[in-house]
C-alpha atoms as a PDB file:
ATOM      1  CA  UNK A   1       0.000   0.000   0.000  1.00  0.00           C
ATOM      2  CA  UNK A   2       0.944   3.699  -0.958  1.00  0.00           C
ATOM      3  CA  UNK A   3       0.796   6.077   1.799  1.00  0.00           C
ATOM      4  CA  UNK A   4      -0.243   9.530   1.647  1.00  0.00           C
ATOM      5  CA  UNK A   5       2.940  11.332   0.528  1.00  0.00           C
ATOM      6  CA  UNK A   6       3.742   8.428  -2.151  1.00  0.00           C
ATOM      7  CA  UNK A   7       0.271   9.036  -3.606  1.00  0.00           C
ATOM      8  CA  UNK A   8       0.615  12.990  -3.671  1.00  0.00           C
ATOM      9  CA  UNK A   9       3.921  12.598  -5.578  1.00  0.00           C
ATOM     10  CA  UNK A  10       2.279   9.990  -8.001  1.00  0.00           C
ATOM     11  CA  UNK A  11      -0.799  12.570  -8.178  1.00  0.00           C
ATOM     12  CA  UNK A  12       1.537  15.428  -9.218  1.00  0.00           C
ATOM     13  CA  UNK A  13       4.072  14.089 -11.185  1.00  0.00           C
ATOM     14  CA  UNK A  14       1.187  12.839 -13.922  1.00  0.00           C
ATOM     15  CA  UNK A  15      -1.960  14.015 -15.485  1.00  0.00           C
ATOM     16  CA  UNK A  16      -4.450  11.483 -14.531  1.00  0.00           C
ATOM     17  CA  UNK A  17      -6.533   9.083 -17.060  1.00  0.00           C
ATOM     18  CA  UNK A  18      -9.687   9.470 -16.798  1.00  0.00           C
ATOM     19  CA  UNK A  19     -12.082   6.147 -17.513  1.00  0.00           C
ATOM     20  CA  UNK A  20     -16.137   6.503 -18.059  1.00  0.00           C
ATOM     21  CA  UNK A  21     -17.859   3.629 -16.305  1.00  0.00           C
ATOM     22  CA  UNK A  22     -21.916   3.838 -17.698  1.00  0.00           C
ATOM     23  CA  UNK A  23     -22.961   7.544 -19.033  1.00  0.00           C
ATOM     24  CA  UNK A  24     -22.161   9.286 -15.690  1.00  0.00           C
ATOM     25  CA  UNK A  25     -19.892   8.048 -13.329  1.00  0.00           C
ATOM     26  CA  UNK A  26     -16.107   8.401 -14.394  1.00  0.00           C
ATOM     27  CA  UNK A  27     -12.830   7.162 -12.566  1.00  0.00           C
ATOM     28  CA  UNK A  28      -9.296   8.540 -12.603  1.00  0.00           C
ATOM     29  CA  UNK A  29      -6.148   6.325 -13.119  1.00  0.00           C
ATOM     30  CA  UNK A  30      -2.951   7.738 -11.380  1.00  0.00           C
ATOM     31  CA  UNK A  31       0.362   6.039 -12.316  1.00  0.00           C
ATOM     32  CA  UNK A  32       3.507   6.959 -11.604  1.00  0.00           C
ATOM     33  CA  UNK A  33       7.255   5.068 -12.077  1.00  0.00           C
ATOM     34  CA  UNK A  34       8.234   2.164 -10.072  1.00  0.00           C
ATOM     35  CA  UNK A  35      11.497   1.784  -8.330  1.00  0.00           C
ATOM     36  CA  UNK A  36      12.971  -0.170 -10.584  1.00  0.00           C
ATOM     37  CA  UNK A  37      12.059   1.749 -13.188  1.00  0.00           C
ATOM     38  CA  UNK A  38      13.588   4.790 -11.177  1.00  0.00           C
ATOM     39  CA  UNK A  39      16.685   2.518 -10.620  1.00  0.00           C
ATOM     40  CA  UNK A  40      17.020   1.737 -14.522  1.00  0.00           C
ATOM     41  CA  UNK A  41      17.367   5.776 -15.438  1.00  0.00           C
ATOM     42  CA  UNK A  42      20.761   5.731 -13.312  1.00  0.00           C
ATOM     43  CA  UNK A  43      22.015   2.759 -14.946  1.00  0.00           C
ATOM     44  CA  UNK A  44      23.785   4.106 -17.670  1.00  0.00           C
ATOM     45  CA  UNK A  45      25.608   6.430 -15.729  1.00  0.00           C
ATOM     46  CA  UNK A  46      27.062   3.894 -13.799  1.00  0.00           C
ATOM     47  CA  UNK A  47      27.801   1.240 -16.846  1.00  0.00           C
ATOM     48  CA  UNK A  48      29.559   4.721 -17.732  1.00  0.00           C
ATOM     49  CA  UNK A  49      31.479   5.206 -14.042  1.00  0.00           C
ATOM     50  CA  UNK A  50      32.496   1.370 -14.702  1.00  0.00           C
ATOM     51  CA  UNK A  51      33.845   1.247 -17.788  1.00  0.00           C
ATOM     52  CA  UNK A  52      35.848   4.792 -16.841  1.00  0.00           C
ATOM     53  CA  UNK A  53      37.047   2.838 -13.551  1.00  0.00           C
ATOM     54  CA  UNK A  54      37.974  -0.417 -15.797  1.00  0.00           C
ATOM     55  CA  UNK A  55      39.716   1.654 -18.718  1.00  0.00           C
ATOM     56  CA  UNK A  56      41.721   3.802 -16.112  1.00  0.00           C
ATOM     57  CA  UNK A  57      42.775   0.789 -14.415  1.00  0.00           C
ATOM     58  CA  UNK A  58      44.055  -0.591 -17.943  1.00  0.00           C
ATOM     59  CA  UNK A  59      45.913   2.186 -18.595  1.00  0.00           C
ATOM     60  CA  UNK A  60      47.962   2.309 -15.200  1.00  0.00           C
ATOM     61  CA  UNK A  61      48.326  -1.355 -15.483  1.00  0.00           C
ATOM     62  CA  UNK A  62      49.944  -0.505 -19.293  1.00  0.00           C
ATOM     63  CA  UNK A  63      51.654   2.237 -18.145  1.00  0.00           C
ATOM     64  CA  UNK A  64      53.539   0.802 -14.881  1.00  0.00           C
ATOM     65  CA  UNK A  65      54.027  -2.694 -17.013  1.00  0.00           C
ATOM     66  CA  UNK A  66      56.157  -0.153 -19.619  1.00  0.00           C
ATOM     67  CA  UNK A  67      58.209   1.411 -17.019  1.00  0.00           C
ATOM     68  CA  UNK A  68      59.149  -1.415 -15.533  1.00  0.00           C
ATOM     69  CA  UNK A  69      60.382  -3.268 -18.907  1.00  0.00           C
ATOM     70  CA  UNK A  70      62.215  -0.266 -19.236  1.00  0.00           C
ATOM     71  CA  UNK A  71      63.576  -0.348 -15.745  1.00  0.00           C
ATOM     72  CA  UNK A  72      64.810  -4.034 -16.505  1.00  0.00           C
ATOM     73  CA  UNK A  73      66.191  -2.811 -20.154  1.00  0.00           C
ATOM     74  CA  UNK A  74      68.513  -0.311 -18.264  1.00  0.00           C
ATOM     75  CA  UNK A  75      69.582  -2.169 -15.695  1.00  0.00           C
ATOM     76  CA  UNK A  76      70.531  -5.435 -17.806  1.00  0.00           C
ATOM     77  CA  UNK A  77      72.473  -2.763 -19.804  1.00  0.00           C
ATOM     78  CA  UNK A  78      74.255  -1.502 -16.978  1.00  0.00           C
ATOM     79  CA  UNK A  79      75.224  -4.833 -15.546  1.00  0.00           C
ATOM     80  CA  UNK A  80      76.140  -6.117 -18.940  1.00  0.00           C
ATOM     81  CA  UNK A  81      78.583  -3.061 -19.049  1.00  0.00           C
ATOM     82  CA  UNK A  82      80.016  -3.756 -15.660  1.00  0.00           C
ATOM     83  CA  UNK A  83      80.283  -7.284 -16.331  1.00  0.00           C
ATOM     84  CA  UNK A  84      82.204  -6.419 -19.854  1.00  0.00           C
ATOM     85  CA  UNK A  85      84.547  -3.901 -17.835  1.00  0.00           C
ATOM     86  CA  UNK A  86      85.724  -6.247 -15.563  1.00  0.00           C
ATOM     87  CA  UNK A  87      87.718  -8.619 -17.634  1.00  0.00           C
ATOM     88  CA  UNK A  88      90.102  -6.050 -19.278  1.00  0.00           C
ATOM     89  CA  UNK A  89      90.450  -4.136 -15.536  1.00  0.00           C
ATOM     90  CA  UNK A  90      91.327  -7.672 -14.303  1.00  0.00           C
ATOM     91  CA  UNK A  91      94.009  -7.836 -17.422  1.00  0.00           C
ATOM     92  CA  UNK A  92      95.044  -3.978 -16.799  1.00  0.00           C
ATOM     93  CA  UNK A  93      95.776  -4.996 -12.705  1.00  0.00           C
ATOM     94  CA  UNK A  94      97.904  -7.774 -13.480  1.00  0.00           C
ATOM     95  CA  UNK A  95     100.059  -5.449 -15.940  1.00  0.00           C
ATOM     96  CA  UNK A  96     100.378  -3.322 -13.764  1.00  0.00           C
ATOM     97  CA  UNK A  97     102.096  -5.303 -11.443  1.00  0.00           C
ATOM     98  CA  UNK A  98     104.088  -6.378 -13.715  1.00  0.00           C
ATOM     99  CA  UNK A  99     105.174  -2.905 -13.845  1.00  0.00           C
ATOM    100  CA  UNK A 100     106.053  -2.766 -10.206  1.00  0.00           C
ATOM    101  CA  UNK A 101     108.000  -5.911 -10.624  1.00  0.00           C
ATOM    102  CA  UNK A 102     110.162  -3.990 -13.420  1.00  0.00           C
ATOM    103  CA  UNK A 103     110.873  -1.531 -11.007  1.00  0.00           C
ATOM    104  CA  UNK A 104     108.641   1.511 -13.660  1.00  0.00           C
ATOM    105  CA  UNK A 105     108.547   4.508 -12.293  1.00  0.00           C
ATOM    106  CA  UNK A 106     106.938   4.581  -8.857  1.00  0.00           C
ATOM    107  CA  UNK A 107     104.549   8.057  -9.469  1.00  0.00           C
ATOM    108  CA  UNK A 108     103.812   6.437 -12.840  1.00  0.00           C
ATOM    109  CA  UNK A 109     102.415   3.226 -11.997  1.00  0.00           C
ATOM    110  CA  UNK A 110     100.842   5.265  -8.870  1.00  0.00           C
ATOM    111  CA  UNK A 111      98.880   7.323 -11.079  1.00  0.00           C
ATOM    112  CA  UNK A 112      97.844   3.870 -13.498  1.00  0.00           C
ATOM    113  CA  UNK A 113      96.872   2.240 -10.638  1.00  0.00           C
ATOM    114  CA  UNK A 114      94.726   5.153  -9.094  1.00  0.00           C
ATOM    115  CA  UNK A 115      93.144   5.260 -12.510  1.00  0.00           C
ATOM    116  CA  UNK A 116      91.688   1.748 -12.797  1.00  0.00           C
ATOM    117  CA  UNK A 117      90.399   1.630  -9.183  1.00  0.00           C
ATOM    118  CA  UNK A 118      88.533   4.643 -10.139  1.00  0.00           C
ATOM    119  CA  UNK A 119      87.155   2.652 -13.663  1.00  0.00           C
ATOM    120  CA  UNK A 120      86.835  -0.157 -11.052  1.00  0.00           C
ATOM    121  CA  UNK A 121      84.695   1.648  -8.158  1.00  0.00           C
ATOM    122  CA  UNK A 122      82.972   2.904 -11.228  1.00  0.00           C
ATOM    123  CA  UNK A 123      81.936  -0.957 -12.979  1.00  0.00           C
ATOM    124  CA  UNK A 124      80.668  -1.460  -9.262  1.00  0.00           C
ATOM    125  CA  UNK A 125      78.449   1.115  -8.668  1.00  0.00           C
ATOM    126  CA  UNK A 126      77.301   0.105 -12.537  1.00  0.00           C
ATOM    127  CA  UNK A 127      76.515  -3.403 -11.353  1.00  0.00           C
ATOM    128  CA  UNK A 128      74.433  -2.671  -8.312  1.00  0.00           C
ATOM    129  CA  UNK A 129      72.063  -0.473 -10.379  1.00  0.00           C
ATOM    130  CA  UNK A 130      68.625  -2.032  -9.816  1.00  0.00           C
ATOM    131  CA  UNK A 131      69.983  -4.255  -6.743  1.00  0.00           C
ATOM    132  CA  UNK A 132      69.631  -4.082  -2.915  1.00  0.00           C
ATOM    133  CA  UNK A 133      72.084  -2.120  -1.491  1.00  0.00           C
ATOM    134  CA  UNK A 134      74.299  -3.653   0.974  1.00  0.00           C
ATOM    135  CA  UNK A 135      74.520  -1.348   4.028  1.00  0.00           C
ATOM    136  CA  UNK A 136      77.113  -1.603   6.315  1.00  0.00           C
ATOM    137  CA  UNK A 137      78.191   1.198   9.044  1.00  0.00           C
ATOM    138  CA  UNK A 138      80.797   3.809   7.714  1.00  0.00           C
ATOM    139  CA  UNK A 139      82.611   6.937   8.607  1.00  0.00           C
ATOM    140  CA  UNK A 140      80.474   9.851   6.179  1.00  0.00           C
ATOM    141  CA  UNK A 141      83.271  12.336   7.384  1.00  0.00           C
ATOM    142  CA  UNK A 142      85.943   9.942   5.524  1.00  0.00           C
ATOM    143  CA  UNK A 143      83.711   9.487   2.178  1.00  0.00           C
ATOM    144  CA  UNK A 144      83.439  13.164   1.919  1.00  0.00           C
ATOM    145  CA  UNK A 145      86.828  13.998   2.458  1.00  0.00           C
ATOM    146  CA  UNK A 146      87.861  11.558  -0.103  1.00  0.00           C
ATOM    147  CA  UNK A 147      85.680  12.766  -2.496  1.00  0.00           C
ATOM    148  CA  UNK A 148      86.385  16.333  -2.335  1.00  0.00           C
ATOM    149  CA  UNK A 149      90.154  15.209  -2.758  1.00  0.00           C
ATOM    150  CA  UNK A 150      89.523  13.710  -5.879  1.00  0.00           C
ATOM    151  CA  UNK A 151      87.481  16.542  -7.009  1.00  0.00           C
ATOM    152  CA  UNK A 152      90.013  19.036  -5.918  1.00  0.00           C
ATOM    153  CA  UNK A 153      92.359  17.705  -8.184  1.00  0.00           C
ATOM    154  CA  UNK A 154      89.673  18.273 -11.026  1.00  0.00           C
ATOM    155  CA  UNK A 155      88.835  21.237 -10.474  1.00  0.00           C
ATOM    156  CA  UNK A 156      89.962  24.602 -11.144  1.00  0.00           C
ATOM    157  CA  UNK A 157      91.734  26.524  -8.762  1.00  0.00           C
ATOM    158  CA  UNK A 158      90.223  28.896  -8.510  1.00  0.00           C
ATOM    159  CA  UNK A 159      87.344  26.836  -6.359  1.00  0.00           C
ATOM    160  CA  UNK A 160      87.566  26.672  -2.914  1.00  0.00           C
ATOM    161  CA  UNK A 161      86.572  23.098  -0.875  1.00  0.00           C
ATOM    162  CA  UNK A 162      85.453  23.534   2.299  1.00  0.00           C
ATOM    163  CA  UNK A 163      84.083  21.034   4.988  1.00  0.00           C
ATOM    164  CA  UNK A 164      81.934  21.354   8.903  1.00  0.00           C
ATOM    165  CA  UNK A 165      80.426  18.776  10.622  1.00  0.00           C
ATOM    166  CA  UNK A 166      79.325  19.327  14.347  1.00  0.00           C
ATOM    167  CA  UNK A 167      80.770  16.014  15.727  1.00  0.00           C
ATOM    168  CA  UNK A 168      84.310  14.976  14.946  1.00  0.00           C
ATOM    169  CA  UNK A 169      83.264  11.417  14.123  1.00  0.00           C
ATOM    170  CA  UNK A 170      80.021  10.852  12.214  1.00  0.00           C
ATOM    171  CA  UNK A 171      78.880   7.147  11.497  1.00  0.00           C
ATOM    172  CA  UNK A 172      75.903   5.938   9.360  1.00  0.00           C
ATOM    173  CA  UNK A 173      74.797   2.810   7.865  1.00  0.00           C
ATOM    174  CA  UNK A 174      75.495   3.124   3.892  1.00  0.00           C
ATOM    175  CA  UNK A 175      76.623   1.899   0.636  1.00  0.00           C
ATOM    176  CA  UNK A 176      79.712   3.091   0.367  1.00  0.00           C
ATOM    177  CA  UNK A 177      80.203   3.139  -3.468  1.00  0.00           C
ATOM    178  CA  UNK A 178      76.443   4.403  -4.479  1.00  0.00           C
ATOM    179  CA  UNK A 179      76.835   7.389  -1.639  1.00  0.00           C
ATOM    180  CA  UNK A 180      79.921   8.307  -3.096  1.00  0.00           C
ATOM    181  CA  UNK A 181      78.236   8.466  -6.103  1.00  0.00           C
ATOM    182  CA  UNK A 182      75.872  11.259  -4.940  1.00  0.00           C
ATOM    183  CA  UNK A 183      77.898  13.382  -3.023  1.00  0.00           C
ATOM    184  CA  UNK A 184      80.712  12.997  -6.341  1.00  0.00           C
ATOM    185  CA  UNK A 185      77.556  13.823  -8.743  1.00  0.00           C
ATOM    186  CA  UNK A 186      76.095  17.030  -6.505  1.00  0.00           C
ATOM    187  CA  UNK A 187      79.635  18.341  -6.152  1.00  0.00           C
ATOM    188  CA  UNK A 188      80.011  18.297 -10.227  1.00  0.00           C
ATOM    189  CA  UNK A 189      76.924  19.731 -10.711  1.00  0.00           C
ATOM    190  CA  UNK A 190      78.104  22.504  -8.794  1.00  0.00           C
ATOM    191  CA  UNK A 191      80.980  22.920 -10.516  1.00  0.00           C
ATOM    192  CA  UNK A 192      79.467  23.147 -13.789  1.00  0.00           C
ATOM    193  CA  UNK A 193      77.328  25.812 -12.237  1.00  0.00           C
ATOM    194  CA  UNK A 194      80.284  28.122 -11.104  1.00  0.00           C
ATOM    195  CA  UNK A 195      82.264  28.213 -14.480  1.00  0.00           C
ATOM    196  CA  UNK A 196      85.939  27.756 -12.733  1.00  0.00           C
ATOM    197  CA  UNK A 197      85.554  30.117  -9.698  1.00  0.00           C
ATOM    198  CA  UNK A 198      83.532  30.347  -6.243  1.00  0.00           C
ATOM    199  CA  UNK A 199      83.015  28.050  -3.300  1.00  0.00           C
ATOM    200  CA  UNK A 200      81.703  24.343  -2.195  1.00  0.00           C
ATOM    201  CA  UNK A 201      81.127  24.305   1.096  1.00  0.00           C
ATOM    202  CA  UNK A 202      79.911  20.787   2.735  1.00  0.00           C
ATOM    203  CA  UNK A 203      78.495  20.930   6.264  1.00  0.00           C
ATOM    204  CA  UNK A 204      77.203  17.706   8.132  1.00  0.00           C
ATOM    205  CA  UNK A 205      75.044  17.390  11.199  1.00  0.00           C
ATOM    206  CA  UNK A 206      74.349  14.433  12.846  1.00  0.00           C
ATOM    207  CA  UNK A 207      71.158  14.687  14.449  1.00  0.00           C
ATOM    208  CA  UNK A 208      69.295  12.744  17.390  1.00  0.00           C
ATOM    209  CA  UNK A 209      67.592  10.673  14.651  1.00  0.00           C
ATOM    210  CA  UNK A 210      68.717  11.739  11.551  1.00  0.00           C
ATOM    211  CA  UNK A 211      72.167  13.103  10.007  1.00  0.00           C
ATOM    212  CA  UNK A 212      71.927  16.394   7.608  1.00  0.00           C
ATOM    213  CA  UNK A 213      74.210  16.658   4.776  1.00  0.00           C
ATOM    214  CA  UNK A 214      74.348  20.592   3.573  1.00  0.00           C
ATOM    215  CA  UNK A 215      76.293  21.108   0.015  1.00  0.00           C
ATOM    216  CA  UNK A 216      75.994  24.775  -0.707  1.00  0.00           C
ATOM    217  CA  UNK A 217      78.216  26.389  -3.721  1.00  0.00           C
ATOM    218  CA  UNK A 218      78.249  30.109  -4.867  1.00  0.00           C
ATOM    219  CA  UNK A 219      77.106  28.949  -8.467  1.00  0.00           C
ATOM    220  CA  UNK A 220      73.967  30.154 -10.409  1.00  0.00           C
ATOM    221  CA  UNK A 221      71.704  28.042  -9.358  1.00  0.00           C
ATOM    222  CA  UNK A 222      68.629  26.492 -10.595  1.00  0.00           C
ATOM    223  CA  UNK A 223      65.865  27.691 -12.455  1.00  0.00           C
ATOM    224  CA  UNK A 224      62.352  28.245 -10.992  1.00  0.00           C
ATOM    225  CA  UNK A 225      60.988  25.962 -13.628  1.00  0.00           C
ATOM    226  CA  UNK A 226      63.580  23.660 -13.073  1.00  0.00           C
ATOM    227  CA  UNK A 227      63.263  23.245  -9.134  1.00  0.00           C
ATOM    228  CA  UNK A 228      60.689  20.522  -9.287  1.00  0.00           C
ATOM    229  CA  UNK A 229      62.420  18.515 -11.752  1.00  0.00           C
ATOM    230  CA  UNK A 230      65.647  18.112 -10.945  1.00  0.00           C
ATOM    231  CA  UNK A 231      64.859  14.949  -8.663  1.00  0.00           C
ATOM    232  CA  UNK A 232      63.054  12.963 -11.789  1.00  0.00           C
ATOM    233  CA  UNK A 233      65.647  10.238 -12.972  1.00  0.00           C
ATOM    234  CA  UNK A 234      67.800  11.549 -16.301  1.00  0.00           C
ATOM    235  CA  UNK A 235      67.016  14.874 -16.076  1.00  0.00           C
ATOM    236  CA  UNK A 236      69.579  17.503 -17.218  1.00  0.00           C
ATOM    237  CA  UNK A 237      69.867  21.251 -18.108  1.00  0.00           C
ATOM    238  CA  UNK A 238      72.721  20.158 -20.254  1.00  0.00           C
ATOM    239  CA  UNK A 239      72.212  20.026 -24.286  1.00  0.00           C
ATOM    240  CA  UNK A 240      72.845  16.438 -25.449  1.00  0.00           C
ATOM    241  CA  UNK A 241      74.530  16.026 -28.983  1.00  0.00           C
ATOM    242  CA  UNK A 242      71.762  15.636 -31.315  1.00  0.00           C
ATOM    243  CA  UNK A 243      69.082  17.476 -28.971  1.00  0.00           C
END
């Protein structure tokens, strides 16, 4: 049974039909939608909401699917190209001692054999691209300063190295090689950005639960535009040869 407010709505939202019965009496027929039928107007929209849900899901599965083949691409490529370094650094070692043995030059073979650890450190941070790092507990103070040495020696000048730290001693739990890698990478960044002349200055702070590395350098700097960008992987302000 309707109840009064059902039949109201029903009464207003039609004209009713009116049926003779005999020559004078007459009865009127109110009708209105059902629920289902109600139900059945709001069906396409949400076939619609569906299909968008289904299509959109598609599309990130597609999408993530392609970066991660691409993902796999690069790093088979860079562990190929580790793997293919290490034969002829194995080959350069062994001549090289070969070279101490005939009593070469001692600065010579020096400078040789800093060379191919360097080509060496570098085939090793090439094959743990796309691997776990191993994380063992090192002296950051140490890394750094070895960096900067090496980067002193390739730099101009005219730059001036600097490094702080608030505690003498300042240990962390890292991969050696790969943080290297940063701290080498962020330091030549700022050297491109200081054309020969100006200062690095490194400051670390080891926190109670955290330890704050600071590399500032008097270089140009970034570009607005550029400042949310420069964390996405492979990008570069610098103009690639056939860009």
């Amino acid at each position: 049974m309707l109840n009064e407010n059902q039949l109201n709505s029903i009464k207003e939202s039609h004209l009713p039909i009116t049926i003779k019965i005999g020559e004078n009496d007459t009865q009127l027929v109110y009708y209105g939608e059902s629920m289902l039928l109600k139900q059945l107007r709001y069906f396409p929209f949400v076939l619609l909401i569906i299909m968008f849900l289904f299509l959109s899901i598609v599309y990130v599965y597609i999408s993530t699917s392609n970066q991660q083949l691409h993902d796999r691409v690069w790093v088979g490529m860079s562990k190929e190209t580790a793997h293919q370094l290490g034969t002829p650094l194995t080959s350069l070692f062994a001549w090289v001692e070969l070279l101490k043995a005939e009593n070469t030059s001692h600065e010579t073979v020096n400078e040789i054999e800093k060379d191919l650890q360097r080509l060496q450190l570098i085939a090793d941070r090439f094959s743990k691209i796309g691997s776990i790092p191993k994380l063992e507990e090192e002296k950051l103070l140490d890394h750094i300063r070895d960096i900067v040495a090496y980067m002193q020696k390739r730099a101009s000048k005219n730059v001036v190295f600097s490094i702080s730290s608030n505690k003498d001693e300042v240990l962390a739990l890292i991969s050696g090689s790969l943080f290297d890698w940063v701290i080498e990478n962020i330091i030549r960044n700022s050297l491109d950005a200081m054309d020969g002349k100006g200062e690095i200055h490194i400051q670390v702070n080891d926190e109670v639960a955290q330890i704050i590395i600071d590399i500032q350098d008097t270089g140009k700097g970034i570009s607005p535009q550029n400042t949310k960008k420069i964390f996405e992987p492979g990008f570069s302000t610098k103009k690639r040869d056939g860009a």
